[in-house]
N, C-alpha and C. Protein backbone atom coordinates (compact mmCIF):
# COMPACT_ATOMS: atom_id res chain seq x y z
N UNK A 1 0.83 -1.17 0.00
CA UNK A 1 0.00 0.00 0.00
C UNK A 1 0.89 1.24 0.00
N UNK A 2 0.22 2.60 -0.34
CA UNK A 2 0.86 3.64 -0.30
C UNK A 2 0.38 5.04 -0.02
N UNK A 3 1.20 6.04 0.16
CA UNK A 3 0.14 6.93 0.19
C UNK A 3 -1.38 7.15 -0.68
N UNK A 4 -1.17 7.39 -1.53
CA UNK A 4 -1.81 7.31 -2.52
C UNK A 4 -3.49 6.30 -1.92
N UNK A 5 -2.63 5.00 -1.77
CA UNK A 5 -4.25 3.91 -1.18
C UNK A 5 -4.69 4.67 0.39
N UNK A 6 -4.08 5.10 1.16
CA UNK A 6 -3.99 5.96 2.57
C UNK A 6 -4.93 6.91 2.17
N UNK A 7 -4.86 7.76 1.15
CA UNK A 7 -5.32 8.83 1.51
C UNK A 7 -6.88 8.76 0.69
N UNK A 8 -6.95 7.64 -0.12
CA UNK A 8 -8.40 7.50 -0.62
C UNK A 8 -9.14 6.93 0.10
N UNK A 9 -8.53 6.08 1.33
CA UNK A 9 -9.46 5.22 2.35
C UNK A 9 -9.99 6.64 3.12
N UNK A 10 -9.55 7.40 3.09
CA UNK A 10 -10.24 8.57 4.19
C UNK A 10 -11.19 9.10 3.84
N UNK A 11 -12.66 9.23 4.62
CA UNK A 11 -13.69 9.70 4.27
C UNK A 11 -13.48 11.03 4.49
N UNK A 12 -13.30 11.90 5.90
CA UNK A 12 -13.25 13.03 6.04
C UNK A 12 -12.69 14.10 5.89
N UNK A 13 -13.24 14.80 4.49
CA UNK A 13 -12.73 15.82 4.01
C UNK A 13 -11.79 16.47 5.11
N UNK A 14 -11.91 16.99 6.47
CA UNK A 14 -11.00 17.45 7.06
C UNK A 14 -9.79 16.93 7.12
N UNK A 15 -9.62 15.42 7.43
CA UNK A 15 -8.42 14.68 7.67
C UNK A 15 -8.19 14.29 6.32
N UNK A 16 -8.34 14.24 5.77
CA UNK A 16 -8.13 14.31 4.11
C UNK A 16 -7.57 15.42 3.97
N UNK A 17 -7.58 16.73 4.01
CA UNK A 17 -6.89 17.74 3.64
C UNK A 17 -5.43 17.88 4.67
N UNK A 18 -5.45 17.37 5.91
CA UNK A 18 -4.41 17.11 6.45
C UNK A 18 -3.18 16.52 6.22
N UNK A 19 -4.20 14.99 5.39
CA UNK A 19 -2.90 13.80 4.82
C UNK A 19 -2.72 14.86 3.46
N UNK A 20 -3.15 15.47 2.59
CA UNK A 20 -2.61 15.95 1.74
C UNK A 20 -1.29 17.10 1.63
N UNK A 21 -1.95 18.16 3.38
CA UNK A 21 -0.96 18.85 3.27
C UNK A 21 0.52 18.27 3.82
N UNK A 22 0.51 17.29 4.59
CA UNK A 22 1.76 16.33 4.82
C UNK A 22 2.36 15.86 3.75
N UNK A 23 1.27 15.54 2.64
CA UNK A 23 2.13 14.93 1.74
C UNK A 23 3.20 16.30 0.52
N UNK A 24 2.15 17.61 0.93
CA UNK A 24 2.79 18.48 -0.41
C UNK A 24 4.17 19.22 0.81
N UNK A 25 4.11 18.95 1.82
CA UNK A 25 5.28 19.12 2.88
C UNK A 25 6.76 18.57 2.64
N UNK A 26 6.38 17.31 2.23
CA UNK A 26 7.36 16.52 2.31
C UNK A 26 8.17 16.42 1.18
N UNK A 27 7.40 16.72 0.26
CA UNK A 27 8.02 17.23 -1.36
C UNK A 27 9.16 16.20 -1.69
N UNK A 28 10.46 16.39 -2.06
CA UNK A 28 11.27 15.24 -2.08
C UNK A 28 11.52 14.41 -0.31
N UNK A 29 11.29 14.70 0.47
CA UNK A 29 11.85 13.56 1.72
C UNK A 29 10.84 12.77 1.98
N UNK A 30 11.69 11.93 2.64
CA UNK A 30 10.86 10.47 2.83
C UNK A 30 9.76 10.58 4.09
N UNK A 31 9.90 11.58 4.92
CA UNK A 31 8.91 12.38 5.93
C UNK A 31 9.04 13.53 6.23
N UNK A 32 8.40 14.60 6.18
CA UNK A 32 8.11 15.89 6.40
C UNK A 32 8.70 15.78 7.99
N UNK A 33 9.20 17.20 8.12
CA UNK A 33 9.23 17.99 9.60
C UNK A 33 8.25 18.95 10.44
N UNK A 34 8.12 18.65 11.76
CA UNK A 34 7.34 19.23 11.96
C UNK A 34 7.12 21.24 11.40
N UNK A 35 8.08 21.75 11.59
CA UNK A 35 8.58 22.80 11.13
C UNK A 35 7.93 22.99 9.88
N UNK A 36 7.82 22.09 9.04
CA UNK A 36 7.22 22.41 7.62
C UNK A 36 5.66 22.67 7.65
N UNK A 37 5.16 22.07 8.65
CA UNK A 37 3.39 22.23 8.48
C UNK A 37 2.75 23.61 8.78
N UNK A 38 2.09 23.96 8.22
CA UNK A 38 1.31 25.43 8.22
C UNK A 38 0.28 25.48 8.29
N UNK A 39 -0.33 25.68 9.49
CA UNK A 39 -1.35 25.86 10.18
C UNK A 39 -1.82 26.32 9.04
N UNK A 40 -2.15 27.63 8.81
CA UNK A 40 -3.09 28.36 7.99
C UNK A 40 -3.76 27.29 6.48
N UNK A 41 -2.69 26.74 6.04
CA UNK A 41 -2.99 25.63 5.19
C UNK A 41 -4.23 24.62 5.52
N UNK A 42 -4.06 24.45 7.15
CA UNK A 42 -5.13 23.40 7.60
C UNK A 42 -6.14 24.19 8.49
N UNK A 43 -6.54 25.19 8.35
CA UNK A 43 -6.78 26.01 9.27
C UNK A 43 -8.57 24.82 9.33
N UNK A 44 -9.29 24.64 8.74
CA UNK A 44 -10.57 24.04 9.22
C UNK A 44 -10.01 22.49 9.96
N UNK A 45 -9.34 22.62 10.20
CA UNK A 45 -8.61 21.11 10.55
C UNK A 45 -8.22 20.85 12.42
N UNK A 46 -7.78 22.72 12.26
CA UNK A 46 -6.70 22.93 13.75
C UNK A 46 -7.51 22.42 15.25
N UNK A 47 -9.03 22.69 14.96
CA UNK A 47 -9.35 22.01 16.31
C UNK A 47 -9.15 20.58 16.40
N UNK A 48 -9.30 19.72 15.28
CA UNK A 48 -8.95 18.05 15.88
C UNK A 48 -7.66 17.76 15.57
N UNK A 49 -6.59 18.45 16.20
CA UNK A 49 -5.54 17.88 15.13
C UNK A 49 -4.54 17.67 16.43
N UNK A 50 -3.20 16.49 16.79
CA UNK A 50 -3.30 17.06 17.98
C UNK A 50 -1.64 16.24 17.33
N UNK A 51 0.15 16.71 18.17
CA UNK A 51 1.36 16.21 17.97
C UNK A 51 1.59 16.11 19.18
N UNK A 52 3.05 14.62 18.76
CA UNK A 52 3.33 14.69 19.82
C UNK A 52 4.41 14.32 18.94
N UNK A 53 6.22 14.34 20.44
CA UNK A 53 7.10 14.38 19.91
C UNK A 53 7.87 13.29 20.22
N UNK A 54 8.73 12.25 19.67
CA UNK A 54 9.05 10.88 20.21
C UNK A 54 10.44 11.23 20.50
N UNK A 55 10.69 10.73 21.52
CA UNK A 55 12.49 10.36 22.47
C UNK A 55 12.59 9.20 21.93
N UNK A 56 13.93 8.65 20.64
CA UNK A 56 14.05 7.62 20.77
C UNK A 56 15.21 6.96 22.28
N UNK A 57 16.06 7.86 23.14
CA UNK A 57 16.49 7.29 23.71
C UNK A 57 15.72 7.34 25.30
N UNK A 58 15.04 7.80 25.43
CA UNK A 58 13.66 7.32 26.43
C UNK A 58 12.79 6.48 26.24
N UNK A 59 12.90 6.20 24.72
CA UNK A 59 11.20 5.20 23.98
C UNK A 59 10.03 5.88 24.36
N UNK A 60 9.73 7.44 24.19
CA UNK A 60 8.72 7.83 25.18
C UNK A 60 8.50 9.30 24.45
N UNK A 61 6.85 9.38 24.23
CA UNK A 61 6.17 10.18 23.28
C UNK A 61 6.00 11.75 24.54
N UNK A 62 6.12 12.65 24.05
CA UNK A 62 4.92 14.01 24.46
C UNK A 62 4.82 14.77 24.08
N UNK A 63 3.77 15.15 24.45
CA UNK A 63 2.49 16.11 23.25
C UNK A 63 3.25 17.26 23.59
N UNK A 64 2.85 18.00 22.10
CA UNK A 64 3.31 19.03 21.67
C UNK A 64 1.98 19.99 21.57
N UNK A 65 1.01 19.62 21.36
CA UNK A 65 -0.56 20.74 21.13
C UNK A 65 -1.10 19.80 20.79
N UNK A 66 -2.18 20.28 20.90
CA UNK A 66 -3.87 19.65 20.39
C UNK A 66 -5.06 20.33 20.16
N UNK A 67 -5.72 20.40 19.34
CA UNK A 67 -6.69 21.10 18.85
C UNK A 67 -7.67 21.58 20.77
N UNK A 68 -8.36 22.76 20.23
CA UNK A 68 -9.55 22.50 21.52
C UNK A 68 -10.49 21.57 21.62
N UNK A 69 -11.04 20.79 20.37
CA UNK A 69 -11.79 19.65 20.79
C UNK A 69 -11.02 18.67 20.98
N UNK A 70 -10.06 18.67 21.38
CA UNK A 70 -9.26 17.19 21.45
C UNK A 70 -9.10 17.43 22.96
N UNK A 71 -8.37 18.65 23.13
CA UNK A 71 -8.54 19.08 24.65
C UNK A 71 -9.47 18.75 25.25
N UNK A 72 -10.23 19.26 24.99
CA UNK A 72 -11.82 18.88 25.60
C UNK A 72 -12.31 18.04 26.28
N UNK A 73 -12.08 16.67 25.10
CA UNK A 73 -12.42 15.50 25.66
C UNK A 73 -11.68 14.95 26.60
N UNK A 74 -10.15 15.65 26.81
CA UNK A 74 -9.49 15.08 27.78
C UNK A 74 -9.40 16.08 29.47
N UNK A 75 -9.64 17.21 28.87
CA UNK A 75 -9.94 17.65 30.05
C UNK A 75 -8.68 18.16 30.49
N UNK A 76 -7.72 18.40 29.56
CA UNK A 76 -6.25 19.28 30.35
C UNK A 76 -5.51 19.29 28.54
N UNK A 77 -4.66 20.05 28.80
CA UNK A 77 -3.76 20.34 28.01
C UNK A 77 -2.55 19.08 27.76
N UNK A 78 -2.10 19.06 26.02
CA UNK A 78 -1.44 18.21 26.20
C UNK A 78 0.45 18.99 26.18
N UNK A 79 0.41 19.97 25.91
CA UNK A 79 1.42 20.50 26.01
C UNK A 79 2.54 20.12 27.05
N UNK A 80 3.84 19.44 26.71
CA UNK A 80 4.67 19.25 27.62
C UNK A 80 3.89 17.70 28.31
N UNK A 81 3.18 17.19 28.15
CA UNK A 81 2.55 16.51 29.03
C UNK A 81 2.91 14.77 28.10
N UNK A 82 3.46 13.72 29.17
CA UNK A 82 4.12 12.86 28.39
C UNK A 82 2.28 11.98 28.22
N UNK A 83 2.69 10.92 27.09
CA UNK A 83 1.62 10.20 26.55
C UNK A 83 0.89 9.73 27.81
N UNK A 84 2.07 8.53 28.17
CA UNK A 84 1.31 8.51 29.25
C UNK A 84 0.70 8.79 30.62
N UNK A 85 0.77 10.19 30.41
CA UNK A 85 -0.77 10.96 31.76
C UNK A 85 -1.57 10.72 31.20
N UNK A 86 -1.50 11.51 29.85
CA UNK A 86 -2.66 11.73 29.24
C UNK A 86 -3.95 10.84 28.87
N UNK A 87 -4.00 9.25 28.67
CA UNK A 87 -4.50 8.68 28.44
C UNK A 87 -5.04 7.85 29.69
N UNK A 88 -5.84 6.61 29.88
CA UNK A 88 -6.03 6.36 31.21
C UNK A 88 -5.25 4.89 30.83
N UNK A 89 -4.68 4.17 31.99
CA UNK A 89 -3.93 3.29 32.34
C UNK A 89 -3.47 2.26 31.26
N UNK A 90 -5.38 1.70 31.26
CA UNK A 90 -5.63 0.44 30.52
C UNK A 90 -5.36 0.79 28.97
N UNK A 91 -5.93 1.92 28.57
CA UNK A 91 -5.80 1.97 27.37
C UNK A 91 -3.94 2.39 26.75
N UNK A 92 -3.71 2.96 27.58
CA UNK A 92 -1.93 3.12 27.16
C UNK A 92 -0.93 2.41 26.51
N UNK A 93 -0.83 1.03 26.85
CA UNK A 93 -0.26 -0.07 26.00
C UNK A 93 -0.38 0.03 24.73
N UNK A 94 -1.57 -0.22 24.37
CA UNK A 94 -2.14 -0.15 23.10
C UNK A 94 -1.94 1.24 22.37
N UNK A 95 -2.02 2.17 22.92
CA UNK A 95 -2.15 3.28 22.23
C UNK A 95 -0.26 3.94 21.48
N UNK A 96 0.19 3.22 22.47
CA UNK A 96 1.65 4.19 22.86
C UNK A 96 2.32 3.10 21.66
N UNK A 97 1.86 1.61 21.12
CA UNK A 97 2.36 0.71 20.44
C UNK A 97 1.62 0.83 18.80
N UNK A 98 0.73 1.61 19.28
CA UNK A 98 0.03 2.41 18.00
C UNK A 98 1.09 3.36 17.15
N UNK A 99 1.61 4.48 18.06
CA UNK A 99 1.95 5.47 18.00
C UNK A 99 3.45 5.17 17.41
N UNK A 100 4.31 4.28 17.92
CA UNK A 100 5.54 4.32 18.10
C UNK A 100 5.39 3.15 16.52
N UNK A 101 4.78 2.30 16.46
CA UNK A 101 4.52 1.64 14.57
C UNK A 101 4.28 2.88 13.40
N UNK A 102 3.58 4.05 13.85
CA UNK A 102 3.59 4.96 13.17
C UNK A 102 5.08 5.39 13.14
N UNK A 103 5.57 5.96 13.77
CA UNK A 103 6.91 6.58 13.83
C UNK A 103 7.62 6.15 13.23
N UNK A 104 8.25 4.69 14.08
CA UNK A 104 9.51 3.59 13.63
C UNK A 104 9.45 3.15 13.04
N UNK A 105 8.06 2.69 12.23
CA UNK A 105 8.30 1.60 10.72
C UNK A 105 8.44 2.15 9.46
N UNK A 106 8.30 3.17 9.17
CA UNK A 106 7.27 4.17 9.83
C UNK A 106 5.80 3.98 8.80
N UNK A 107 4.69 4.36 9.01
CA UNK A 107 3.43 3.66 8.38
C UNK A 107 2.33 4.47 8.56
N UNK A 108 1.35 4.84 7.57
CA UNK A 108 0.36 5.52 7.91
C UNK A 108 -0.59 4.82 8.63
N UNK A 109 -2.01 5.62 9.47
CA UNK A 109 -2.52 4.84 9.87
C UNK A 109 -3.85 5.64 10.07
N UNK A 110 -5.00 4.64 9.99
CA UNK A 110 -6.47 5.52 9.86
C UNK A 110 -7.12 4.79 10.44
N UNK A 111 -8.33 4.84 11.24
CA UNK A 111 -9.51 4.27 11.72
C UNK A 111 -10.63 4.47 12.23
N UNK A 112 -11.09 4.19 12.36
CA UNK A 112 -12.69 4.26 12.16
C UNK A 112 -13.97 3.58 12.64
N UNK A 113 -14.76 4.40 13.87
CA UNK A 113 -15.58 3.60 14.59
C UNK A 113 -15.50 4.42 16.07
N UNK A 114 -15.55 3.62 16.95
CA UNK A 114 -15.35 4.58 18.65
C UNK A 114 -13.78 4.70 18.28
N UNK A 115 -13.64 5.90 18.30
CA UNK A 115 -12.32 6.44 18.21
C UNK A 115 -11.72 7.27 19.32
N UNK A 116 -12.72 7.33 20.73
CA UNK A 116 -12.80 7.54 22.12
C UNK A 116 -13.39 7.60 22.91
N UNK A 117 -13.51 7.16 24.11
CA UNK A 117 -14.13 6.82 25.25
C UNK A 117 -13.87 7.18 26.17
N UNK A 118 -14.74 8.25 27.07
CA UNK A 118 -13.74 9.20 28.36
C UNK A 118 -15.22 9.43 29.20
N UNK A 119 -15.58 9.59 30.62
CA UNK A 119 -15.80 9.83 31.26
C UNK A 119 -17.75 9.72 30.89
N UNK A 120 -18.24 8.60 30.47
CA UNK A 120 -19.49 8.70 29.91
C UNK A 120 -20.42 9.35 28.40
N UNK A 121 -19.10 9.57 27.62
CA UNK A 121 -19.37 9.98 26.52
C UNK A 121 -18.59 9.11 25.43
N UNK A 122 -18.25 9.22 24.31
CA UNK A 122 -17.99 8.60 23.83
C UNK A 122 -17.90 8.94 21.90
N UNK A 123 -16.72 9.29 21.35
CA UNK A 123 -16.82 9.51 19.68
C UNK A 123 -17.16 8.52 18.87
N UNK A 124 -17.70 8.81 18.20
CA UNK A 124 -18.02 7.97 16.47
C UNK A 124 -17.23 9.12 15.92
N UNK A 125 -16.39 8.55 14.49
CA UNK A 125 -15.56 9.32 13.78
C UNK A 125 -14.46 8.02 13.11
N UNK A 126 -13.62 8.75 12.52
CA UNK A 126 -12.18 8.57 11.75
C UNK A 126 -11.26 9.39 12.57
N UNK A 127 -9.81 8.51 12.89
CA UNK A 127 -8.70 9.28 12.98
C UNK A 127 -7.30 8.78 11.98
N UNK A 128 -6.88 9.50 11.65
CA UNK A 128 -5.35 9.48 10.59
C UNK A 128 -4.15 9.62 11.63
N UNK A 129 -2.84 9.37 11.54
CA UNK A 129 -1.78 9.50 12.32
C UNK A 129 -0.68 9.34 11.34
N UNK A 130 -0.08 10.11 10.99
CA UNK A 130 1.33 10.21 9.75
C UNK A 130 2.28 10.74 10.82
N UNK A 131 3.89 10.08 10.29
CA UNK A 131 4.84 10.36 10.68
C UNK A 131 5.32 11.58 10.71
N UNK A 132 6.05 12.43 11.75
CA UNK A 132 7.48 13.23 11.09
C UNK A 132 8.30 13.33 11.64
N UNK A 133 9.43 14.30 11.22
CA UNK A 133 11.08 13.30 10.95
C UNK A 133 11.30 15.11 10.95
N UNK A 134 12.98 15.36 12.01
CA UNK A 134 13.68 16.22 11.59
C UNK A 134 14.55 15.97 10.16
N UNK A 135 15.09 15.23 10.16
CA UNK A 135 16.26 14.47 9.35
C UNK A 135 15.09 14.13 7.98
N UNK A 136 14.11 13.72 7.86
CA UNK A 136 13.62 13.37 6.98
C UNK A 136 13.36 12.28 6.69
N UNK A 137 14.09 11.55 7.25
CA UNK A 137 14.35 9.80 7.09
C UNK A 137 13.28 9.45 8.75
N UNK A 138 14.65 9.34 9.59
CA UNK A 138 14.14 8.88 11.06
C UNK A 138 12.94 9.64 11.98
N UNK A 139 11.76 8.50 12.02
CA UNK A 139 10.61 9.06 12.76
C UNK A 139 10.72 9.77 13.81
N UNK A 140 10.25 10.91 13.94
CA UNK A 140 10.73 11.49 15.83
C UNK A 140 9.74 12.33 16.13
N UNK A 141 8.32 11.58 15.63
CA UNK A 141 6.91 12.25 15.72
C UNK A 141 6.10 11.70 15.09
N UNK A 142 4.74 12.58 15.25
CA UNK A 142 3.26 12.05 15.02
C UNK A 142 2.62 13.30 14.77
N UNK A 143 2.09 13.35 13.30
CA UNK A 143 1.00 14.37 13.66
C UNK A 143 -0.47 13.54 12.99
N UNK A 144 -1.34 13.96 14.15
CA UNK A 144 -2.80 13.25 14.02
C UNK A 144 -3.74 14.09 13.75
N UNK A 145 -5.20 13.44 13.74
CA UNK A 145 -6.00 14.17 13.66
C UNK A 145 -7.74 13.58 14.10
N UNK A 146 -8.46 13.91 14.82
CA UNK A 146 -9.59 12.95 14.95
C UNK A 146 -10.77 13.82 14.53
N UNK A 147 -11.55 13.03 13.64
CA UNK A 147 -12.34 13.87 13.42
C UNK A 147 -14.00 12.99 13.94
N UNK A 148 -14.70 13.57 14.76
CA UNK A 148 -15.92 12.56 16.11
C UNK A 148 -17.12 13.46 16.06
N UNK A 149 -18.07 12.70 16.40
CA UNK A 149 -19.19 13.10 16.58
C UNK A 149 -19.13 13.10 18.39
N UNK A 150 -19.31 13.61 19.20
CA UNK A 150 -19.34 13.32 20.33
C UNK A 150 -21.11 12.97 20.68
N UNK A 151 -20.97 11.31 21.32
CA UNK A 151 -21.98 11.02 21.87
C UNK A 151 -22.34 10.75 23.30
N UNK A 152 -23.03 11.16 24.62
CA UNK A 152 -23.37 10.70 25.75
C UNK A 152 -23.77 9.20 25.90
N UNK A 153 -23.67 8.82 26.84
CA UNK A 153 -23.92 7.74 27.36
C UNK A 153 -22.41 6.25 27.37
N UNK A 154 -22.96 5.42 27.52
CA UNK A 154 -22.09 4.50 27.66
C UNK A 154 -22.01 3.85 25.96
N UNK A 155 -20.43 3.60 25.11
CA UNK A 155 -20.66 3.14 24.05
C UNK A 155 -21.22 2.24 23.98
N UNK A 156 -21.39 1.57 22.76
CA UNK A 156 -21.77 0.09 22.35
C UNK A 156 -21.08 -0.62 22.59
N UNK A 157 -21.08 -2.30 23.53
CA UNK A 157 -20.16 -2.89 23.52
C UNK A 157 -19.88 -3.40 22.46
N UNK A 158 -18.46 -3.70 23.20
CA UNK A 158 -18.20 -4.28 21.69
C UNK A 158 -17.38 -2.98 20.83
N UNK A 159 -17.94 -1.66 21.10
CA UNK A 159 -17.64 -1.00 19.46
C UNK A 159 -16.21 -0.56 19.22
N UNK A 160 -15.63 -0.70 18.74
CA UNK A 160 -13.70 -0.87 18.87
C UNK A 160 -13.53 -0.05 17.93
N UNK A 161 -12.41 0.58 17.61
CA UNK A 161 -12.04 1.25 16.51
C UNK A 161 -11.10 0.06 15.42
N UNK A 162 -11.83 0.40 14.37
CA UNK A 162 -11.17 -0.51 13.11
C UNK A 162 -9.64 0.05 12.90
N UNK A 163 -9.11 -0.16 12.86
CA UNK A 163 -7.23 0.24 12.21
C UNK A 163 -7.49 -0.63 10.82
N UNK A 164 -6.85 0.03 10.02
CA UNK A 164 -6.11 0.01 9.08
C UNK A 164 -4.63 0.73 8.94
N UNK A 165 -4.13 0.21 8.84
CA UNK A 165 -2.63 0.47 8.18
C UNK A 165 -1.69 0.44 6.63
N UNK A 166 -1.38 1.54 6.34
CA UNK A 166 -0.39 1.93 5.03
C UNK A 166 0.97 1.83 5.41
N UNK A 167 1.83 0.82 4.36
CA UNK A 167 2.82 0.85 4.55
C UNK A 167 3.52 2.31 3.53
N UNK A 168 4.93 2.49 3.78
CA UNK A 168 5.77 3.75 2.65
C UNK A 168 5.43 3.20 1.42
């Protein structure tokens, strides 16, 4: 798979215009820098959009910003704040092994369905997660994006978020 199959699996025009501006970022390198992305470019995008920055000699992610609805649902800022506060216990494993396959293999990644679950509410939506790289080559980040319907109550059991994955 490739960009190209990545970015047609995406339904939402917002995160769709995201994977695009990553991709006109990156121009000849094999991953864009954070430095290269321009807000104003994604400007209908900036509330769900949220980075974080990877230590490979810690093995250990933290957020750099996040849209205000991303905030929201978590209820604090992710600024400076390592992955795992931010998320709750159980779900961390999974998430942080999400994150770090994006980076290190490095691989796009999209999905679709409950895409979060926090305190009696709960998203329906798509989220995207693409690499970036000072160097261009080596992963040493994440920029995402979720785009949710926010619903009350307790989800559906059962309702999981689908992954799919793009390889380079």
């Amino acid at each position: 798979m490739s960009f190209r199959d990545f970015l047609a699996a995406i339904k939402s025009e917002q995160l769709r215009s995201v994977a695009k501006h990553w991709d006109d970022v990156r121009g000849t390198r094999t991953i864009p820098a954070w430095n290269g992305i321009q807000p104003t470019r994604i400007a209908g995008a900036l509330p769900i959009l949220w980075v974080y920055r990877y230590d490979r000699d810690t093995d250990s992610f933290t957020g750099r910003l996040a849209g205000d609805r991303i905030e929201r649902i978590f209820g604090k800022s992710f600024r400076g704040a390592p992955m795992r506060e931010i998320y709750p216990e159980q779900d961390y494993p999974h998430l942080f092994a999400r994150a770090k396959r994006v980076t290190c293999e490095p691989a796009f990644y999209r999905g679709e369905g409950t895409v979060f679950r926090h305190v009696n509410h709960y998203g329906l939506g798509e989220r995207i997660m693409l690499p970036l790289s000072r160097d261009g080559v080596l992963g040493d980040g994440i920029l995402g994006a979720t785009a949710y319907e926010s619903q009350l109550g307790v989800s559906p059991e059962g309702a999981l978020e689908e992954e799919s994955w793009f390889s380079f």
